[in-house]
C-alpha atoms as a PDB file:
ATOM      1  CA  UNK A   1     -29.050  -1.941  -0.722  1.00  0.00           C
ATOM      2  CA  UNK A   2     -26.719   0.860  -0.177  1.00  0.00           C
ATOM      3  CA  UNK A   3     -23.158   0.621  -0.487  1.00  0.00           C
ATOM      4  CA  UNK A   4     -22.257  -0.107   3.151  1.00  0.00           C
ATOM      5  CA  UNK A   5     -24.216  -2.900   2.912  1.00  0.00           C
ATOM      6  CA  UNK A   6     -22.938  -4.019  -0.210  1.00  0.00           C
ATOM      7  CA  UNK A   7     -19.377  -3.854   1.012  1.00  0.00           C
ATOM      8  CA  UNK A   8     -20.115  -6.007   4.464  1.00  0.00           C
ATOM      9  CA  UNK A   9     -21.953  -8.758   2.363  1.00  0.00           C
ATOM     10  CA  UNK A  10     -19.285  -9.157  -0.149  1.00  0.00           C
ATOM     11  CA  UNK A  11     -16.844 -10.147   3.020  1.00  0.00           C
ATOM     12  CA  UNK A  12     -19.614 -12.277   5.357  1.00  0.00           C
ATOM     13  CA  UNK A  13     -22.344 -13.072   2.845  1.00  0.00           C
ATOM     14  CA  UNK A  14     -21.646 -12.708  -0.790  1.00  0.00           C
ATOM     15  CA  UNK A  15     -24.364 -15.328  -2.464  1.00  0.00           C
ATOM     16  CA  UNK A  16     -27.401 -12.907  -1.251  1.00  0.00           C
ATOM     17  CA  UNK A  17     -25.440  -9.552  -1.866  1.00  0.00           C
ATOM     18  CA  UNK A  18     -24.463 -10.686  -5.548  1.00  0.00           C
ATOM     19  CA  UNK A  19     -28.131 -12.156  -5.876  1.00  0.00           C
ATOM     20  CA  UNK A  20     -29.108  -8.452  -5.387  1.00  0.00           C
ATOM     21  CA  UNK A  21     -26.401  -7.108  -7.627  1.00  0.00           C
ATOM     22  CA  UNK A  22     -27.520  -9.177 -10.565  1.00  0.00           C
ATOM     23  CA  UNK A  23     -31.373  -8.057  -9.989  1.00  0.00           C
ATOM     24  CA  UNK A  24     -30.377  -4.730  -9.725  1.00  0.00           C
ATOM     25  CA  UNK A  25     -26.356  -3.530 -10.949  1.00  0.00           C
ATOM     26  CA  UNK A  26     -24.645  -0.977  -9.454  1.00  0.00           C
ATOM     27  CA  UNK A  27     -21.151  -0.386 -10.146  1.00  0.00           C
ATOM     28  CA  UNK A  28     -20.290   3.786 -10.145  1.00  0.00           C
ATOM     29  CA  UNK A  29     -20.319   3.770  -6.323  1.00  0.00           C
ATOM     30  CA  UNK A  30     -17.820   0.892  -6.141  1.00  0.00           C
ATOM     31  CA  UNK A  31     -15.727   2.126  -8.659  1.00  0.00           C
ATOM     32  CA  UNK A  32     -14.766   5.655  -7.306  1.00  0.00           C
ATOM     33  CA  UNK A  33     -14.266   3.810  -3.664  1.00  0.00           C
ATOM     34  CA  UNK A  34     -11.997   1.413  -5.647  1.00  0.00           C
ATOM     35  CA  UNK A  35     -10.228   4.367  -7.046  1.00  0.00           C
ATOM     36  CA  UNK A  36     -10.284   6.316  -4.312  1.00  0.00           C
ATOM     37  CA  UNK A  37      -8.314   3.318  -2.347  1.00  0.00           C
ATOM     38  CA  UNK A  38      -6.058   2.681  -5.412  1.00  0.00           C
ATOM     39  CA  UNK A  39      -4.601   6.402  -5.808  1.00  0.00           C
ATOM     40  CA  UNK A  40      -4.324   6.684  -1.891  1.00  0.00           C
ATOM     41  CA  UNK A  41      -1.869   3.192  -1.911  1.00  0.00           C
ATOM     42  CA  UNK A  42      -0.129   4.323  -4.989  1.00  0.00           C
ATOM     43  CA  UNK A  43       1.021   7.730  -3.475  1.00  0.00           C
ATOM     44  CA  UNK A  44       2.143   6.117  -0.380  1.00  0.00           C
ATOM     45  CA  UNK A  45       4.216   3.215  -1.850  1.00  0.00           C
ATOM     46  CA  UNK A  46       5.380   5.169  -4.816  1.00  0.00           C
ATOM     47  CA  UNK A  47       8.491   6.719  -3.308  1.00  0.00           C
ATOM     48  CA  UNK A  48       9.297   2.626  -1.886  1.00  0.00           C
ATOM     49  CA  UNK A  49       8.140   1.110  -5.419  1.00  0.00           C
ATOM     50  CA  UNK A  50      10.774   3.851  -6.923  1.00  0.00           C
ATOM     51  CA  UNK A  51      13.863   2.554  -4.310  1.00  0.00           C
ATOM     52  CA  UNK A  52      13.415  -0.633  -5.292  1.00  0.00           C
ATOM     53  CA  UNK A  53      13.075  -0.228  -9.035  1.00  0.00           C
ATOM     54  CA  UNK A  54      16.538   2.129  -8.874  1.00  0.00           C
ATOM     55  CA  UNK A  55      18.191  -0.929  -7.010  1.00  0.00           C
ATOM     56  CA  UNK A  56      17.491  -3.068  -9.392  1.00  0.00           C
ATOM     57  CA  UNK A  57      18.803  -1.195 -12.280  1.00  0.00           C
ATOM     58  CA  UNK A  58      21.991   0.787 -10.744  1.00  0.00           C
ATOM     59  CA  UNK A  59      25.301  -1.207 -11.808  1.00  0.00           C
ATOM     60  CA  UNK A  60      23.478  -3.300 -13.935  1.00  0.00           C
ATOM     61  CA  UNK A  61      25.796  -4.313 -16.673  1.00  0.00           C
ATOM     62  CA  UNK A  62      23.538  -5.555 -18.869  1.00  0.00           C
ATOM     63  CA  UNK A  63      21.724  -3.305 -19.156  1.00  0.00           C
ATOM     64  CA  UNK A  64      24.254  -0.042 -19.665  1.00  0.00           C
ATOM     65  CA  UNK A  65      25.659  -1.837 -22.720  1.00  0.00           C
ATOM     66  CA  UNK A  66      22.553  -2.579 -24.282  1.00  0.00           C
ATOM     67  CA  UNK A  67      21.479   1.682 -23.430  1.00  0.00           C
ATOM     68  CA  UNK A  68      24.732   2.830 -23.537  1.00  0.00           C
ATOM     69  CA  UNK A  69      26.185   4.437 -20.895  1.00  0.00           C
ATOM     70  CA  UNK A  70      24.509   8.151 -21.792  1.00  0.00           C
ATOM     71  CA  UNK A  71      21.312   6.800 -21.953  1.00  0.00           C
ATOM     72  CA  UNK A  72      21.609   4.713 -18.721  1.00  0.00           C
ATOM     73  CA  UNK A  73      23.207   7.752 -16.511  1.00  0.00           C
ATOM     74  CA  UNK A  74      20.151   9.699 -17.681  1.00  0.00           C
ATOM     75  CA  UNK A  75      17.997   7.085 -16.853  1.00  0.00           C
ATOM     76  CA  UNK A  76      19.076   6.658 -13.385  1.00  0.00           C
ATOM     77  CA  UNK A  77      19.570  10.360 -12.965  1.00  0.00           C
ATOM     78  CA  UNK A  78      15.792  10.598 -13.389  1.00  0.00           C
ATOM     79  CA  UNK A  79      15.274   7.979 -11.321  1.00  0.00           C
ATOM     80  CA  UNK A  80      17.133   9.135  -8.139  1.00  0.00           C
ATOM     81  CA  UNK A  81      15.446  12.501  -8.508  1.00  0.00           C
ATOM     82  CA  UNK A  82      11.734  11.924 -10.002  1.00  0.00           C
ATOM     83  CA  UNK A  83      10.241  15.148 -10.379  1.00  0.00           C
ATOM     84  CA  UNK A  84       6.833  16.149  -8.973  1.00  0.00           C
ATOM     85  CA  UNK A  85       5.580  15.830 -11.682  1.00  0.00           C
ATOM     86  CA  UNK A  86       5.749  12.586 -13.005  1.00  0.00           C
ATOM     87  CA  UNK A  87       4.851  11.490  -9.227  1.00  0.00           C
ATOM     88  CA  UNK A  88       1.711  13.055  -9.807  1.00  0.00           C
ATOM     89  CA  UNK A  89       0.457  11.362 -13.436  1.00  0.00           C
ATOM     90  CA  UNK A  90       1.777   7.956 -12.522  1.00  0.00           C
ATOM     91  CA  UNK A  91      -0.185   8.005  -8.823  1.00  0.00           C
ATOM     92  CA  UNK A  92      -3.641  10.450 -10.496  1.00  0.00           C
ATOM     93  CA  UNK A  93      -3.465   9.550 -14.065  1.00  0.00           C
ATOM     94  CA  UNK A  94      -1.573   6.542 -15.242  1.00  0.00           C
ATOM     95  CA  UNK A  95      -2.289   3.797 -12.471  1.00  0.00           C
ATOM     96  CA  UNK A  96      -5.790   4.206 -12.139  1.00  0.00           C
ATOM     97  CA  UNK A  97      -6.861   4.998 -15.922  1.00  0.00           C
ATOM     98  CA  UNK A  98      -4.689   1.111 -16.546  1.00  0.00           C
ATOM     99  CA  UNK A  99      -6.598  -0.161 -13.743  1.00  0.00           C
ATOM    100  CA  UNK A 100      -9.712   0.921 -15.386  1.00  0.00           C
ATOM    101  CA  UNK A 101      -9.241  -0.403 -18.827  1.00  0.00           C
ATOM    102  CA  UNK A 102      -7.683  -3.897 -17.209  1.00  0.00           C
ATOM    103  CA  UNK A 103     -11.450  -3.925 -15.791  1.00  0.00           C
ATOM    104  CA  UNK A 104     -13.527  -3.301 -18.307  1.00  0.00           C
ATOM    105  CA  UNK A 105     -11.560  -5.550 -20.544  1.00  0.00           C
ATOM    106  CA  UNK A 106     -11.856  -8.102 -17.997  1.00  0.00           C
ATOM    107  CA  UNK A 107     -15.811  -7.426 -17.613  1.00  0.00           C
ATOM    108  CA  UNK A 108     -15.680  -8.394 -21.607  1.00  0.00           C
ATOM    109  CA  UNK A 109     -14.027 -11.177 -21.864  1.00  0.00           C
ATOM    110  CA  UNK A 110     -16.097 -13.038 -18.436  1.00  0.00           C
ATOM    111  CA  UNK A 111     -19.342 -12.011 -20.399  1.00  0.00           C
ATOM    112  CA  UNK A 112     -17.528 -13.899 -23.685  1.00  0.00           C
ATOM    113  CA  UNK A 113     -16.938 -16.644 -21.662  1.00  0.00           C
ATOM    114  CA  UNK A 114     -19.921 -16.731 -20.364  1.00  0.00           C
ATOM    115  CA  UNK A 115     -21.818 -17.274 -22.933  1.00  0.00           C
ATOM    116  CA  UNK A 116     -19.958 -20.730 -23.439  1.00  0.00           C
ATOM    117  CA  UNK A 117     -22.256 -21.491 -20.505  1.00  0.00           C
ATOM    118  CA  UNK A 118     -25.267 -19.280 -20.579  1.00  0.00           C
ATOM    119  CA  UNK A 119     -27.391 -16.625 -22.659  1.00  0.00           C
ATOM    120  CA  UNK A 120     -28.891 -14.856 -19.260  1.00  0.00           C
ATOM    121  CA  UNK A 121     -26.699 -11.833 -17.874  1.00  0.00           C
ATOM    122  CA  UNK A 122     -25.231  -8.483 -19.413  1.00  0.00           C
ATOM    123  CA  UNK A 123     -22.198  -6.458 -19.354  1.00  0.00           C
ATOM    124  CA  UNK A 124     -23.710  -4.244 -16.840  1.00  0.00           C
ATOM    125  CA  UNK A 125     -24.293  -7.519 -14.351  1.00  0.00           C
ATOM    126  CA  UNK A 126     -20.370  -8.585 -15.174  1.00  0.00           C
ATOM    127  CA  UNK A 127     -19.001  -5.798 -14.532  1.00  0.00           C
ATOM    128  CA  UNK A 128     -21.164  -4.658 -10.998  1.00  0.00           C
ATOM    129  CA  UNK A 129     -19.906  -8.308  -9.901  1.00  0.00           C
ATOM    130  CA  UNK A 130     -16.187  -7.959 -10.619  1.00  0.00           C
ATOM    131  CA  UNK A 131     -15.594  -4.556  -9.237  1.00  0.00           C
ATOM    132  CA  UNK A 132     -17.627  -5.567  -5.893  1.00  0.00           C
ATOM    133  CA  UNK A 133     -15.047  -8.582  -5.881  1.00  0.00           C
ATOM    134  CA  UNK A 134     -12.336  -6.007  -6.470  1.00  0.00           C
ATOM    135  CA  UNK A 135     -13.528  -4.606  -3.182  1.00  0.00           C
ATOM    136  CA  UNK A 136     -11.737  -7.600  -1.023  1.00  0.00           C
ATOM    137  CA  UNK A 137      -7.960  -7.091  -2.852  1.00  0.00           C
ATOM    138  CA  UNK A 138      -8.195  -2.658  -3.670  1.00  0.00           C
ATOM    139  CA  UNK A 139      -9.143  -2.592  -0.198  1.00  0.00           C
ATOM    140  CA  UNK A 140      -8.431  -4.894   2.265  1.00  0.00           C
ATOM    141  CA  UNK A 141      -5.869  -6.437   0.408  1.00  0.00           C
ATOM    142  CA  UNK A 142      -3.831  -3.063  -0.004  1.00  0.00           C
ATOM    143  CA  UNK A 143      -4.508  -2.248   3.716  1.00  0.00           C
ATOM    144  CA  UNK A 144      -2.191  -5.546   4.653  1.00  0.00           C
ATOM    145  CA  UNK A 145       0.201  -4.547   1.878  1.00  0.00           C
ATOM    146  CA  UNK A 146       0.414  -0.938   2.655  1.00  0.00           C
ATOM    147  CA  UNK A 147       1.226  -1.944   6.519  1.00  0.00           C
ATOM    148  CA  UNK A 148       3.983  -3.778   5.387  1.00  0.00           C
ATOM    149  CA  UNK A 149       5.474  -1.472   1.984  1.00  0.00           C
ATOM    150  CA  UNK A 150       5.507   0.974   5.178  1.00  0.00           C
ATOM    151  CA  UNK A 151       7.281  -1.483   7.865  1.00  0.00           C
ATOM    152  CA  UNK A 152       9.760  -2.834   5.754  1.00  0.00           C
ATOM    153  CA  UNK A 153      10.305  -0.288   3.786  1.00  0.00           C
ATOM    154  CA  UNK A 154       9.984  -1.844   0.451  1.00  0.00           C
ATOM    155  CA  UNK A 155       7.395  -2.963  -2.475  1.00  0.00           C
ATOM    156  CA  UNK A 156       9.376  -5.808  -3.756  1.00  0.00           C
ATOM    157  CA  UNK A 157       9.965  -6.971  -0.680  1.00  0.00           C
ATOM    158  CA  UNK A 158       6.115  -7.029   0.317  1.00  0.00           C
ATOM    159  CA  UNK A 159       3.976  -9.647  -0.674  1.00  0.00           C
ATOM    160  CA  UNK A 160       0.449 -11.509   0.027  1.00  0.00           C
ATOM    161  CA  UNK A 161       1.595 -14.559  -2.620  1.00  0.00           C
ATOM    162  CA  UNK A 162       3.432 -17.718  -2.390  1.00  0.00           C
ATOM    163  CA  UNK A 163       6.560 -15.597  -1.964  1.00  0.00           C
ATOM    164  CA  UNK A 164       6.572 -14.650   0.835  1.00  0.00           C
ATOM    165  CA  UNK A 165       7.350 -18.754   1.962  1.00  0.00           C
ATOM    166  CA  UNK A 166      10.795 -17.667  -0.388  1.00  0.00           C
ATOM    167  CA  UNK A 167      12.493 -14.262   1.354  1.00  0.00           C
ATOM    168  CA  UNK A 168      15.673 -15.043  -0.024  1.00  0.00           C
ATOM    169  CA  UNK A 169      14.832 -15.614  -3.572  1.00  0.00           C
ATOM    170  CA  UNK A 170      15.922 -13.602  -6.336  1.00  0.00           C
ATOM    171  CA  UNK A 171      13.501 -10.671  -7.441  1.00  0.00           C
ATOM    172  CA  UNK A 172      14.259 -10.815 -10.906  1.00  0.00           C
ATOM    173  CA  UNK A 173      13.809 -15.160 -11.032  1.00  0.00           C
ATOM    174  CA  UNK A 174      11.339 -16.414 -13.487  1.00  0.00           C
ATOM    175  CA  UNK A 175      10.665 -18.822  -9.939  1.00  0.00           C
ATOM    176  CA  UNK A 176       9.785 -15.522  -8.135  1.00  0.00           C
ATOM    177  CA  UNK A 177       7.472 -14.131 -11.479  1.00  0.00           C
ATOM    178  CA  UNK A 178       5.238 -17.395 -10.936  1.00  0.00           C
ATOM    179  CA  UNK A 179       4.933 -17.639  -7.322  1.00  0.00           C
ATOM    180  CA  UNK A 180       3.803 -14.240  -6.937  1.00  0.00           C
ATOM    181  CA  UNK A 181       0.873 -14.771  -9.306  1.00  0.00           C
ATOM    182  CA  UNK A 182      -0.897 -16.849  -6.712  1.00  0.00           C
ATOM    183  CA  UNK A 183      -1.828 -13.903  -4.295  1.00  0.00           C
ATOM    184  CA  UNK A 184      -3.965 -15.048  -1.410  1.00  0.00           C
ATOM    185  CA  UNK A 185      -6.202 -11.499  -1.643  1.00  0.00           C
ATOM    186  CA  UNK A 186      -6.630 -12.021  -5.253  1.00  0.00           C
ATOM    187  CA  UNK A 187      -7.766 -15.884  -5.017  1.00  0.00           C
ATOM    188  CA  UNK A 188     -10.303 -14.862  -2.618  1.00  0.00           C
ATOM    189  CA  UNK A 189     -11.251 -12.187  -4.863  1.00  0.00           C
ATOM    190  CA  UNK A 190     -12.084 -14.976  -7.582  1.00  0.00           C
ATOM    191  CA  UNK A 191     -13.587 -17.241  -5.345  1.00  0.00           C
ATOM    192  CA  UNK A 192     -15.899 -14.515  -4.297  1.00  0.00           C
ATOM    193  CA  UNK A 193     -16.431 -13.283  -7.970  1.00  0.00           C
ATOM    194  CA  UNK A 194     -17.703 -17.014  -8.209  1.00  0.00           C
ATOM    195  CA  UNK A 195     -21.135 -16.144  -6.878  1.00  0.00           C
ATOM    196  CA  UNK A 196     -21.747 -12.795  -8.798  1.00  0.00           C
ATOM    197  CA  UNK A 197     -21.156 -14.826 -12.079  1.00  0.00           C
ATOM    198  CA  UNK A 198     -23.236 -17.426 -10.890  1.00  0.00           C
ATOM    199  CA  UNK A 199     -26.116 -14.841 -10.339  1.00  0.00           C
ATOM    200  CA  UNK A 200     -25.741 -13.092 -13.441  1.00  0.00           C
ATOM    201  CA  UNK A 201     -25.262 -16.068 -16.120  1.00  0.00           C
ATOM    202  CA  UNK A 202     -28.159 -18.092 -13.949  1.00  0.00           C
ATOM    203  CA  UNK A 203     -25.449 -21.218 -13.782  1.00  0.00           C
ATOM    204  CA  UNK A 204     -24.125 -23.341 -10.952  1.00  0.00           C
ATOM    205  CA  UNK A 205     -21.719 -22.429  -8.677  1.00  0.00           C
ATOM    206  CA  UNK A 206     -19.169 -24.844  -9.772  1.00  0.00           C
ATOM    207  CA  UNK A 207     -19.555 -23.341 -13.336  1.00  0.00           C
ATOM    208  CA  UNK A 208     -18.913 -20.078 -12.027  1.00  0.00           C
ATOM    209  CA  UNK A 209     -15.989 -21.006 -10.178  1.00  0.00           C
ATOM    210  CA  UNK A 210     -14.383 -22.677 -13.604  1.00  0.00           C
ATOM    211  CA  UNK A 211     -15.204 -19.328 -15.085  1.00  0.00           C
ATOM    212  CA  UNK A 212     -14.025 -17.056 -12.597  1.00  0.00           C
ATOM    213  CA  UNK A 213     -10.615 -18.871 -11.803  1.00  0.00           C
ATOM    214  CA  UNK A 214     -10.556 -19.316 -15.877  1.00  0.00           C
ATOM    215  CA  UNK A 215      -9.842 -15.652 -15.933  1.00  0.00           C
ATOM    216  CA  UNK A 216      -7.664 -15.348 -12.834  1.00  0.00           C
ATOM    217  CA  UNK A 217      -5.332 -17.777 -14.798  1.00  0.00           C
ATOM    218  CA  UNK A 218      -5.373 -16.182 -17.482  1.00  0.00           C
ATOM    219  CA  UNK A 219      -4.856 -13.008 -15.660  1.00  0.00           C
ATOM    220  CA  UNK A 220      -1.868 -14.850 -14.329  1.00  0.00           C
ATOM    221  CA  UNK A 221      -0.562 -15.714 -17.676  1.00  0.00           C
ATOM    222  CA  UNK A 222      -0.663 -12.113 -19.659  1.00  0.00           C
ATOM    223  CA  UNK A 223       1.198 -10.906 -15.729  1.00  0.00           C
ATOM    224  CA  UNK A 224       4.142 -13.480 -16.407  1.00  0.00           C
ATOM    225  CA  UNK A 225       4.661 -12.833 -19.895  1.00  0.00           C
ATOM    226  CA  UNK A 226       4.684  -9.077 -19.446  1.00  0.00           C
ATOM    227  CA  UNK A 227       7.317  -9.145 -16.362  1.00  0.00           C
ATOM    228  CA  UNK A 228       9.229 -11.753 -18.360  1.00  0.00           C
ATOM    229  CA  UNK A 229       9.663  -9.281 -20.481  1.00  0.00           C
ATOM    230  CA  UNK A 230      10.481  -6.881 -18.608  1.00  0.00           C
ATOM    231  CA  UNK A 231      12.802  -9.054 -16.772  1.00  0.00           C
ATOM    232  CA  UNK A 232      14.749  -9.696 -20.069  1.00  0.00           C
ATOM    233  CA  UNK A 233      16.336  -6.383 -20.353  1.00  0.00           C
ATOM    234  CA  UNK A 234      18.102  -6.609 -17.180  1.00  0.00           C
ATOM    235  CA  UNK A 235      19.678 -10.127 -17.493  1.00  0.00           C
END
């Protein structure tokens, strides 16, 4: 099965097309399309991800005492005026080598789990399975989200999750940091991811889904603690 017809079954008939991925794993084709799509979205949106990241921490308060106000005038210096440069390893180098590790890290921890419920399956099988999942948010997923960075003019301000039923609430709310973990692209994605797992472990679907959504939430967990971090220094 060639890729083309790996990509059309994942959207319109996923059990077959991840039967076939489990008897026979691919996964280096999907990955460069995957990156491929990922670098293209990240040097479009970068210069709107960049406006939105300077609005949030221009006349912050907060956070020029805690920096001091050197520090922070340098800061936002380098922010109005990114250089080349840095454009160019954040889009080629640094968003798509974290992608990659998030994966395979993911890939490791499904097979963990899945051993919980089975001892059929391999790395190899996990990891075709996720990144043919992966397909439905890097892709289509992006598509809808690049249409609208580019309308509106704005990342934060773009969203496929629960908040976008919320336009008027606060960026920086620990409300907003939950609601936009439940992103309608990436809950298909795990729903879908459902059926490779179940070919690969040789369980039931239902198992699969409890596996697959096991990781989405915790996924969803490590995402929340790292922007409530991140949140903290500007409050």
């Amino acid at each position: 099965m060639n890729f083309l017809k790996r990509l059309e079954g994942v959207f319109f008939s996923p059990r077959p097309t991840f039967e076939a991925l489990a008897a026979k794993p691919k996964w280096i084709d999907a990955l460069a399309v995957i990156l491929i799509a990922l670098i293209a979205f990240t040097f479009l949106v970068t210069p709107y991800m960049q406006k939105d990241q300077l609005a949030l921490m221009k006349d912050n308060t907060v956070l020029k005492e805690r920096m001091g106000a050197e520090r922070y005038d340098q800061m936002i210096q380098r922010m109005e005026n990114p250089t080349p440069a840095s454009r160019v390893v954040q889009t080629f180098l640094t968003t798509p080598l974290f992608y990659l590790a998030a994966l395979l890290l993911q890939a490791l921890i499904l097979l963990i789990l899945g051993r919980f419920f089975s001892s059929q399956g391999n790395y190899v099988m996990v990891l075709s399975a996720l990144l043919h999942a992966n397909l439905i948010d890097k892709l289509f997923g992006n598509a809808v989200r690049l249409v609208l960075a580019l309308t509106r003019k704005s990342v934060m301000q773009t969203s496929t999750n629960l908040t976008i039923l919320f336009p008027q609430m606060e960026v920086t709310s620990t409300s907003f940091v939950l609601l936009a973990q439940v992103d309608f692209f990436q809950l298909w994605l795990f729903g879908v991811l459902a059926f490779g797992l179940a070919a690969a472990f040789k369980i039931e679907l239902k198992k699969a889904l409890v596996l697959s959504y096991g990781l989405w939430f915790l996924k969803a967990l490590v995402n929340v603690g790292i922007a409530m971090i991140g949140l903290g220094f500007l409050r």
